[in-house]
Protein backbone atom coordinates (compact mmCIF):
# COMPACT_ATOMS: atom_id res chain seq x y z
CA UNK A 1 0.00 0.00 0.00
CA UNK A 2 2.60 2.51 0.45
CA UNK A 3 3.15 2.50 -3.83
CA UNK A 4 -0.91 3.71 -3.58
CA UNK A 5 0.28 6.03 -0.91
CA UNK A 6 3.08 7.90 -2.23
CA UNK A 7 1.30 8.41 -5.37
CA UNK A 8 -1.91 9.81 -3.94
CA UNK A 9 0.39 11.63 -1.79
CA UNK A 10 2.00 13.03 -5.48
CA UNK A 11 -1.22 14.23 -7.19
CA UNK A 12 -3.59 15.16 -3.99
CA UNK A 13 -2.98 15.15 -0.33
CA UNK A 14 0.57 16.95 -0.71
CA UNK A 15 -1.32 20.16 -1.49
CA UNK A 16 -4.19 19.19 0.93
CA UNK A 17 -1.71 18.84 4.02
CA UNK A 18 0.40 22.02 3.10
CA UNK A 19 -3.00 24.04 2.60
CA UNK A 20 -4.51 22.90 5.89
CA UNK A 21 -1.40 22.30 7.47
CA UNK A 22 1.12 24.68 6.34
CA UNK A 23 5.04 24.60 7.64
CA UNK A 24 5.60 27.64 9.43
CA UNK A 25 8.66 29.46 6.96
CA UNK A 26 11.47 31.30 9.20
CA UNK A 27 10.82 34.91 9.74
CA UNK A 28 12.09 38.18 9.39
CA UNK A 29 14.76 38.84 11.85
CA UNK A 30 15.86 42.94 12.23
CA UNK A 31 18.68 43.07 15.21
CA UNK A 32 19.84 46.57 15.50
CA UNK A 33 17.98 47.83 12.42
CA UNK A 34 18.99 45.66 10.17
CA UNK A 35 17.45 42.94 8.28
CA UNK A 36 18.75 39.84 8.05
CA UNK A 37 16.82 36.88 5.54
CA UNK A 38 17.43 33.40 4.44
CA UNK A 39 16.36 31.89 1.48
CA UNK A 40 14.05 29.28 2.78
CA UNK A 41 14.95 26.01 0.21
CA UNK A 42 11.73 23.39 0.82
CA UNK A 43 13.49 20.33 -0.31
CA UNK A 44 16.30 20.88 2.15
CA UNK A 45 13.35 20.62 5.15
CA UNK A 46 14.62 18.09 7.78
CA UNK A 47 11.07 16.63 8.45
CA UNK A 48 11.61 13.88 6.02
CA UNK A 49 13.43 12.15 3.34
CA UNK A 50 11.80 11.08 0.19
CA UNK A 51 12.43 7.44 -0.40
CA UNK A 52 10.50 5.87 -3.85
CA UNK A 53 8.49 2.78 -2.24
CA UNK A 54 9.54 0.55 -5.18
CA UNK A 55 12.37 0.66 -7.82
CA UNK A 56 10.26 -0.04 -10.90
CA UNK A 57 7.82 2.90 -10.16
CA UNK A 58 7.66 6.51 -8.13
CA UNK A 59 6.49 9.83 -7.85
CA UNK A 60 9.14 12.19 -6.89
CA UNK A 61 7.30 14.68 -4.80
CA UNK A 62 7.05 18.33 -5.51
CA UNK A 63 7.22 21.46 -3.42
CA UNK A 64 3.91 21.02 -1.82
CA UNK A 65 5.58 17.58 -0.42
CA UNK A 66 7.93 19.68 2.12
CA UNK A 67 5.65 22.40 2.54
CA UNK A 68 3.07 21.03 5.76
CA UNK A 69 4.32 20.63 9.10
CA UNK A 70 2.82 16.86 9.03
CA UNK A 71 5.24 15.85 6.83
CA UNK A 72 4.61 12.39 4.96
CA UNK A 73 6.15 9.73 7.29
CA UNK A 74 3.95 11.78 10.19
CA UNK A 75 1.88 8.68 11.81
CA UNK A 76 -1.23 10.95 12.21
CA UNK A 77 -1.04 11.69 8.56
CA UNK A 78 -0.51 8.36 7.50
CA UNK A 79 -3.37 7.00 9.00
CA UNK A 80 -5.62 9.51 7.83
CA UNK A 81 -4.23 9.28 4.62
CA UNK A 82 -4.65 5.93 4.83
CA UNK A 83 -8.01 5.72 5.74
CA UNK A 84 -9.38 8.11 3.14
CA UNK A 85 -7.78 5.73 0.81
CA UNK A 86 -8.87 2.66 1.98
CA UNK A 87 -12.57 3.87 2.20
CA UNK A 88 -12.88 5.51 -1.33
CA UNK A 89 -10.91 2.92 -3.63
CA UNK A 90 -12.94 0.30 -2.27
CA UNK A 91 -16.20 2.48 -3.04
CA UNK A 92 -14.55 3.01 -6.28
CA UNK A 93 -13.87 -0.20 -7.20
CA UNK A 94 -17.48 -1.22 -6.02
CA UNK A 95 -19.17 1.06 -7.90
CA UNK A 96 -17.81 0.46 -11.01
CA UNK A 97 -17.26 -3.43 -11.16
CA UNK A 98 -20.94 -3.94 -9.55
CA UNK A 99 -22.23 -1.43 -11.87
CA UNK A 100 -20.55 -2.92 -14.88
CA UNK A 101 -21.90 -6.36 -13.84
CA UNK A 102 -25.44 -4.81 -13.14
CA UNK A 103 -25.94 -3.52 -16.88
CA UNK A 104 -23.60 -6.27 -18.76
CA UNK A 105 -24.10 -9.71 -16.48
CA UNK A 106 -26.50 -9.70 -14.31
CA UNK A 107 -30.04 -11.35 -16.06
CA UNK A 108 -32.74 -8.61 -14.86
CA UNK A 109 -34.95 -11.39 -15.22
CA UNK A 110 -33.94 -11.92 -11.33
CA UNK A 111 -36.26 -9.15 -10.60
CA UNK A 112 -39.73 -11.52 -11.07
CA UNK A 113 -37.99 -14.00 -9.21
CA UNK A 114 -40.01 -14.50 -5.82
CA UNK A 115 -37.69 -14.30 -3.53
CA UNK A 116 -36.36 -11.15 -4.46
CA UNK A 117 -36.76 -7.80 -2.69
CA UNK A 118 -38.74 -4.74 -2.94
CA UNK A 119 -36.00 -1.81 -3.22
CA UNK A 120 -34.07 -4.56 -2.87
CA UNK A 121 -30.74 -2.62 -5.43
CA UNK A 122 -31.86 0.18 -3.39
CA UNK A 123 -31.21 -1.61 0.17
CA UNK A 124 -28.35 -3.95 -1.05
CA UNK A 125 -26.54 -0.29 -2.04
CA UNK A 126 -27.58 1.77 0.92
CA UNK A 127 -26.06 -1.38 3.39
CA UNK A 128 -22.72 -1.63 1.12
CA UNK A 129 -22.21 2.27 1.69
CA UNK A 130 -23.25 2.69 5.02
CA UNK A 131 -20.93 -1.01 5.68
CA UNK A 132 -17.77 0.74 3.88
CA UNK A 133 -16.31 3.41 6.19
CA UNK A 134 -16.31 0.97 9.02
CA UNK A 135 -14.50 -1.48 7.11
CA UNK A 136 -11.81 0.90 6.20
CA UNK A 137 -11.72 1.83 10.24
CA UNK A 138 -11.04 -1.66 10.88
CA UNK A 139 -8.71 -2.07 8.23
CA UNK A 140 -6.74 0.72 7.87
CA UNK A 141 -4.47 -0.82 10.95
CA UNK A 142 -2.86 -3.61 8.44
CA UNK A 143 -2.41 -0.91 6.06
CA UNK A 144 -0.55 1.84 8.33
CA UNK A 145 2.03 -1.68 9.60
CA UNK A 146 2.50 -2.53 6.07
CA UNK A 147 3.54 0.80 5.85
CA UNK A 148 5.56 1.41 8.71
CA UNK A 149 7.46 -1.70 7.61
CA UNK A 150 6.27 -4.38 9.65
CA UNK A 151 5.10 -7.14 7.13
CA UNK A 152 6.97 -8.90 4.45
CA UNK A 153 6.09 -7.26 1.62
CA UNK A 154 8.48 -7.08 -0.85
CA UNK A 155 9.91 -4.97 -3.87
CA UNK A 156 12.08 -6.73 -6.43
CA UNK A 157 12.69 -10.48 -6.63
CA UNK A 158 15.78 -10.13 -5.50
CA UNK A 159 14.29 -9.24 -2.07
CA UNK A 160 12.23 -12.02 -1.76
CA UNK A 161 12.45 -15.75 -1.48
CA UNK A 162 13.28 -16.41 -5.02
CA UNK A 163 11.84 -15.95 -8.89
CA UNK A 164 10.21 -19.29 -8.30
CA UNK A 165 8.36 -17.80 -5.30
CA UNK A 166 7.38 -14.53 -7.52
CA UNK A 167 4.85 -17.06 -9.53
CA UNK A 168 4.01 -19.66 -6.20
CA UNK A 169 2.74 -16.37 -3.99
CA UNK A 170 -0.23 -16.54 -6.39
CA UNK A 171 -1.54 -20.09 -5.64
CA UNK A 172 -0.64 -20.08 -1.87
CA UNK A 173 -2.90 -16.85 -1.42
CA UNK A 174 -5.40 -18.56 -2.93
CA UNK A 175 -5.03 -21.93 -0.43
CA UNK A 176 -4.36 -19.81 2.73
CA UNK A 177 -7.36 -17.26 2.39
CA UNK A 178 -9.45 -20.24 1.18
CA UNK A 179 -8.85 -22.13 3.81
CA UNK A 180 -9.23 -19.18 6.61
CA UNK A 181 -12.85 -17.64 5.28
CA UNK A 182 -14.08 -21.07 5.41
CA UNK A 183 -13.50 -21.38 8.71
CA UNK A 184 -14.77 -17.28 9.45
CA UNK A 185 -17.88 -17.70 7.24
CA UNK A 186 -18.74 -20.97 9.41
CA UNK A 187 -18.41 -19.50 12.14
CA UNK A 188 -20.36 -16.72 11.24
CA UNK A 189 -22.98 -18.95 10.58
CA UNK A 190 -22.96 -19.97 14.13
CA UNK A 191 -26.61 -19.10 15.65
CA UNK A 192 -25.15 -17.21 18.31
CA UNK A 193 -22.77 -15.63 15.80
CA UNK A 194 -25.56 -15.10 12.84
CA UNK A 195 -28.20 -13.45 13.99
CA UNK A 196 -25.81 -10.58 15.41
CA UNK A 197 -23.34 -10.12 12.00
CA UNK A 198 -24.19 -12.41 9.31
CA UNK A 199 -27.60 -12.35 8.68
CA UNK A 200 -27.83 -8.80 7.25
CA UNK A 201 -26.10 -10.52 4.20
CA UNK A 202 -28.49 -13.05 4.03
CA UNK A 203 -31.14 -10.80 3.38
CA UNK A 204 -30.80 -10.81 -0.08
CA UNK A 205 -31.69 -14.16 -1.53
CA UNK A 206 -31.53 -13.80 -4.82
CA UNK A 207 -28.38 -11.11 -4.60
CA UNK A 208 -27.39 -9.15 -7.55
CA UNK A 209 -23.98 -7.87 -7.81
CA UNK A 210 -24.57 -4.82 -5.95
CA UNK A 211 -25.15 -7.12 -2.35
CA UNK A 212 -21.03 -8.19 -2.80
CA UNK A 213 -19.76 -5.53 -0.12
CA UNK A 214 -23.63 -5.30 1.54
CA UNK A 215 -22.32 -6.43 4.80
CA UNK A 216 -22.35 -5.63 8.45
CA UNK A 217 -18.88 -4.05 8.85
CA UNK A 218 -17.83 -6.41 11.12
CA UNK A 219 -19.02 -9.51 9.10
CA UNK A 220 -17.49 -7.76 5.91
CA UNK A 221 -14.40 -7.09 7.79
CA UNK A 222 -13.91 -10.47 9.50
CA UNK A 223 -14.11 -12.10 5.81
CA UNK A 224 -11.33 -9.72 4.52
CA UNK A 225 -9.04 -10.72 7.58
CA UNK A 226 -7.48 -13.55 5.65
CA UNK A 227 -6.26 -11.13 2.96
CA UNK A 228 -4.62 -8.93 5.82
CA UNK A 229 -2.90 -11.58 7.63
CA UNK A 230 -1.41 -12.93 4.80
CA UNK A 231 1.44 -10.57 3.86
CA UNK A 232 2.43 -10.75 7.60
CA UNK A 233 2.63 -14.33 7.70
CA UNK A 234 4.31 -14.99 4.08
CA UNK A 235 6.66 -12.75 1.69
CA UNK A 236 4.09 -10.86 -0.79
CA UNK A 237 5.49 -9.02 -3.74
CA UNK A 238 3.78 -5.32 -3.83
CA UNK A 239 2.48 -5.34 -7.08
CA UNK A 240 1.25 -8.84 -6.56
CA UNK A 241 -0.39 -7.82 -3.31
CA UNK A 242 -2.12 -4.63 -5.31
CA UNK A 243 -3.16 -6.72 -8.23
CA UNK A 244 -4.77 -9.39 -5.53
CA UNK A 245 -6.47 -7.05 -3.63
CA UNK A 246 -8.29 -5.60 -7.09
CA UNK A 247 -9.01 -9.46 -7.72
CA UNK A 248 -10.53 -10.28 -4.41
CA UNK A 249 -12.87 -7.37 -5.34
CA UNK A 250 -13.85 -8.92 -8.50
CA UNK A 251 -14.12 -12.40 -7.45
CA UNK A 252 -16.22 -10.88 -4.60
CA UNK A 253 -18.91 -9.07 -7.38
CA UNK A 254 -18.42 -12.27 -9.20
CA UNK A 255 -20.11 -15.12 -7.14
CA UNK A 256 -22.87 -12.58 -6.58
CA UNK A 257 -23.94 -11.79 -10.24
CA UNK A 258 -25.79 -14.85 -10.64
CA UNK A 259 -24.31 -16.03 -14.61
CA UNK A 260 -23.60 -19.40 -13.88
CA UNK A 261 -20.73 -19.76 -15.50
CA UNK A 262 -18.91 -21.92 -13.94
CA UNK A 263 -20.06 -25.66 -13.98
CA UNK A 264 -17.12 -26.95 -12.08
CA UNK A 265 -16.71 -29.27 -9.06
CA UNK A 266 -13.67 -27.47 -7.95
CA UNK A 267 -14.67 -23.63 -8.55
CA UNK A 268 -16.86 -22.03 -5.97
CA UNK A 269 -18.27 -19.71 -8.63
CA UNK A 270 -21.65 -17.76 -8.48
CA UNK A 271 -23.58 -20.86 -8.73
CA UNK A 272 -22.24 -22.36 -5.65
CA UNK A 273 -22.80 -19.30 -4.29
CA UNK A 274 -26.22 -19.05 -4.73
CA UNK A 275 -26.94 -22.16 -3.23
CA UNK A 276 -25.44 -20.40 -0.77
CA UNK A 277 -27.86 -17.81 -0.47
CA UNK A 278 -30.75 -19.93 -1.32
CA UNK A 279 -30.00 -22.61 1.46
CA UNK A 280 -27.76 -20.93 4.07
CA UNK A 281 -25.74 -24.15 5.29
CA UNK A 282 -23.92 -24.96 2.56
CA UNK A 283 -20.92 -23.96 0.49
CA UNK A 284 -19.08 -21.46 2.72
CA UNK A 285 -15.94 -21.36 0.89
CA UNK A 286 -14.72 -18.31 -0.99
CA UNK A 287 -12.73 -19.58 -4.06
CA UNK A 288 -13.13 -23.80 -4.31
CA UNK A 289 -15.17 -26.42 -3.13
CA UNK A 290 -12.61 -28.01 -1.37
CA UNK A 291 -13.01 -27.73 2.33
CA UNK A 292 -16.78 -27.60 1.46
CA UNK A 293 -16.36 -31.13 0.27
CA UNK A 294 -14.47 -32.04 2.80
CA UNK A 295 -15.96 -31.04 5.97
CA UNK A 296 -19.40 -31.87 4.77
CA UNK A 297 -21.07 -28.56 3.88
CA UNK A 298 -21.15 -28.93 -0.05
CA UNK A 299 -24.29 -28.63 -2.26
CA UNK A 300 -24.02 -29.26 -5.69
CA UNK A 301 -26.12 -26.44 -7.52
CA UNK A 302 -28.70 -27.75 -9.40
CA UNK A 303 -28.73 -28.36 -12.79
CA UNK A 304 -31.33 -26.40 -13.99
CA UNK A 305 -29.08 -23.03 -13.12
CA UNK A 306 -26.54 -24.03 -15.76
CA UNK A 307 -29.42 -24.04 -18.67
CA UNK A 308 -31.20 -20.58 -19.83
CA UNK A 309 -34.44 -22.18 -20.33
CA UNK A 310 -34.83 -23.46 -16.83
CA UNK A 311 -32.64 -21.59 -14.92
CA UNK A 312 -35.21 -18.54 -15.13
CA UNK A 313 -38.07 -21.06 -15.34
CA UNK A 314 -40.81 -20.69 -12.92
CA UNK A 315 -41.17 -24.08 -11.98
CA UNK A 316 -37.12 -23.83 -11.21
CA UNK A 317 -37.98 -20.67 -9.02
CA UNK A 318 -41.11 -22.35 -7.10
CA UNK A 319 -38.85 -25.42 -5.96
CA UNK A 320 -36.33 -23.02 -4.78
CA UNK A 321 -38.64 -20.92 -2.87
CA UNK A 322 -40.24 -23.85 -1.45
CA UNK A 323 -36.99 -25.52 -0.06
CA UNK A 324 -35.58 -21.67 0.99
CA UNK A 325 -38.98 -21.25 2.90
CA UNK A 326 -38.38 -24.53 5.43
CA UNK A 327 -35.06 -23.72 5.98
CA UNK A 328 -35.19 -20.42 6.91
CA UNK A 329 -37.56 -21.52 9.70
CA UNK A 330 -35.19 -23.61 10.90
CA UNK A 331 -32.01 -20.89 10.74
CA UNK A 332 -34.37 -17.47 11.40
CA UNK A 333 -37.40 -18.16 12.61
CA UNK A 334 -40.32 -16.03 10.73
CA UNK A 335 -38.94 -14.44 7.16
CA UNK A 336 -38.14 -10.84 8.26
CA UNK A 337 -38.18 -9.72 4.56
CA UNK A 338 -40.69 -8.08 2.09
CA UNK A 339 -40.59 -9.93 -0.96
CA UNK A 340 -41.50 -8.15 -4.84
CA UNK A 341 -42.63 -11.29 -7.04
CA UNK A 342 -45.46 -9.33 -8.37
CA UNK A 343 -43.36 -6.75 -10.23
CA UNK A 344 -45.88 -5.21 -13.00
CA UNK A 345 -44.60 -5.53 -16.54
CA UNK A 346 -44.37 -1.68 -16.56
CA UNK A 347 -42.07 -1.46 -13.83
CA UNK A 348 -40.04 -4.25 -14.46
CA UNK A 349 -39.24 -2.84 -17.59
CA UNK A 350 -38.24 0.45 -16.25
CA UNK A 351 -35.83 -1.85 -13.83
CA UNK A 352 -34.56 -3.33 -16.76
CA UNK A 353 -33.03 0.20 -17.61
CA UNK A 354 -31.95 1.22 -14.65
């Protein structure tokens, strides 16, 4: 994070801190009438020393960068910085991959379906934004250490383990963060656990790709944790790290935009998922089936999802209502939620275009 760092530091909050924070330039001194001046030379301010966080990239820093008295390696500024950052990329990249999956992916047929919402875009938006800044609260910590230097990030290959370990990081993020959100999402799905955190996300059953960050914080948080730990636990390239942490946000969308894609026993893709949804107790892991299979908690989806003609059939829809209906009994009690099955033509068309 500290390549995302210096650069927004580059093009934005240099200015911001030396506008709201301005360094306070020597003054004037007259000693027996006369005037004596220095020419104050910003770059040669002792408050820091520019150092580029990697050597294939940087953004050598400008006047502005040695003109605020919290000067970039200031721990209140870094945070804040930090936070800020956190919060509005991962708006960013939510708003445009979910939005790019709402118009080009995501069958607005799902809209007649009768388990899905009233308002529900509406409400699966409205919980992803009010979710967000809380996440970044809770995980703007890893960032700031990351930072400061205390994981094992890396720059060049020459830092790390080895050019054989610059393709292997790939694969053993996938197995480690696998592994850990199974475990987190099952416990979430603990009853005493559930009703607290979890089941906000399991309002939507029928989720479109908008309900991918529409969390409670701490739920949406405790999933991420994996993804945190990891470059404190293993050697992590940075641009690796970046280009995973834009991937876990598409993956994320993914398995909620409900194209079934992916008719594989080992992928958990968005039909797994939705089984998910649709049944609660089964298929709790993020990226395979694997510890799914293995510890018992794996639902094949059904069939009829992988073909167009049934997969939006209402026969197909009834069955899955039916089934969703008994088992939320058994994991909620009464169904809190307001369903919109009988959508008028006229307004499902005009949802169509949204």
């Amino acid at each position: 994070m500290d390549i995302v760092l210096e650069f927004v530091d580059k093009y934005c909050f240099d200015w911001v801190y030396a506008t709201l924070f301005p360094l306070q330039l020597p003054s004037y001194n007259q000693t027996n009438g006369a005037v004596n001046s220095t020419h104050y030379n910003s770059t040669a301010s002792p408050l820091w020393e520019y150092q580029p966080a990697s050597s294939w990239i940087s953004f050598a820093p400008g006047e502005n960068a040695y003109m605020s008295r919290l000067a970039r390696d200031n721990v209140y500024r870094q945070i804040a910085s930090l936070y800020v950052v956190t919060w509005l990329s991962g708006a960013s990249i939510y708003f445009i991959v979910s939005t790019l999956s709402y118009i080009f992916v995501f069958d607005k047929t799902t809209y007649q379906h009768p388990k899905f919402l009233k308002n529900q875009i509406r409400m699966e938006i409205k919980q992803a934004v009010d979710a967000m800044p809380w996440i970044a609260v809770l995980t703007t910590p890893f960032f700031f250490a990351e930072v400061r230097g205390y994981s094992k990030l890396y720059d060049a290959s020459a830092d790390g383990p080895g050019t054989w370990y610059d393709w292997f990081q790939f694969p053993l993020f996938l197995i480690f963060t696998d592994f850990c959100i199974y475990f987190i999402h099952r416990g979430l799905h603990h009853p005493s656990i559930y009703k607290h955190l979890h089941k906000a996300h399991h309002k939507w059953i029928m989720p479109s790709p908008y309900a991918s960050v529409a969390f409670h914080p701490v739920d949406g948080f405790s999933q991420s944790l994996p993804y945190h730990l990891f470059p404190f636990i293993f050697p992590l390239q940075k641009f690796a790290y970046l280009a995973l942490f834009v991937f876990v946000q598409l993956w994320t969308v993914m398995i909620h935009d409900g194209e079934y894609v992916a008719k594989s026993e080992i992928i958990n893709g968005a039909a797994c998922h939705t089984m998910h949804h649709l049944y609660f107790n089964y298929n709790y892991g993020q990226y395979t089936t694997l510890w799914d299979r293995l510890l018992g908690s794996y639902r094949q989806p059904n069939e009829e999802l992988f073909r167009r003609e049934t997969k939006m059939a209402k026969e197909e829809w009834e069955r899955q209502a039916k089934e969703m209906e008994a088992i939320v009994k058994e994991v909620e009690g009464e169904d809190f939620r307001t369903y919109d099955a009988d959508v008028p033509a006229t307004k499902l068309e005009s949802k169509k275009n949204l």
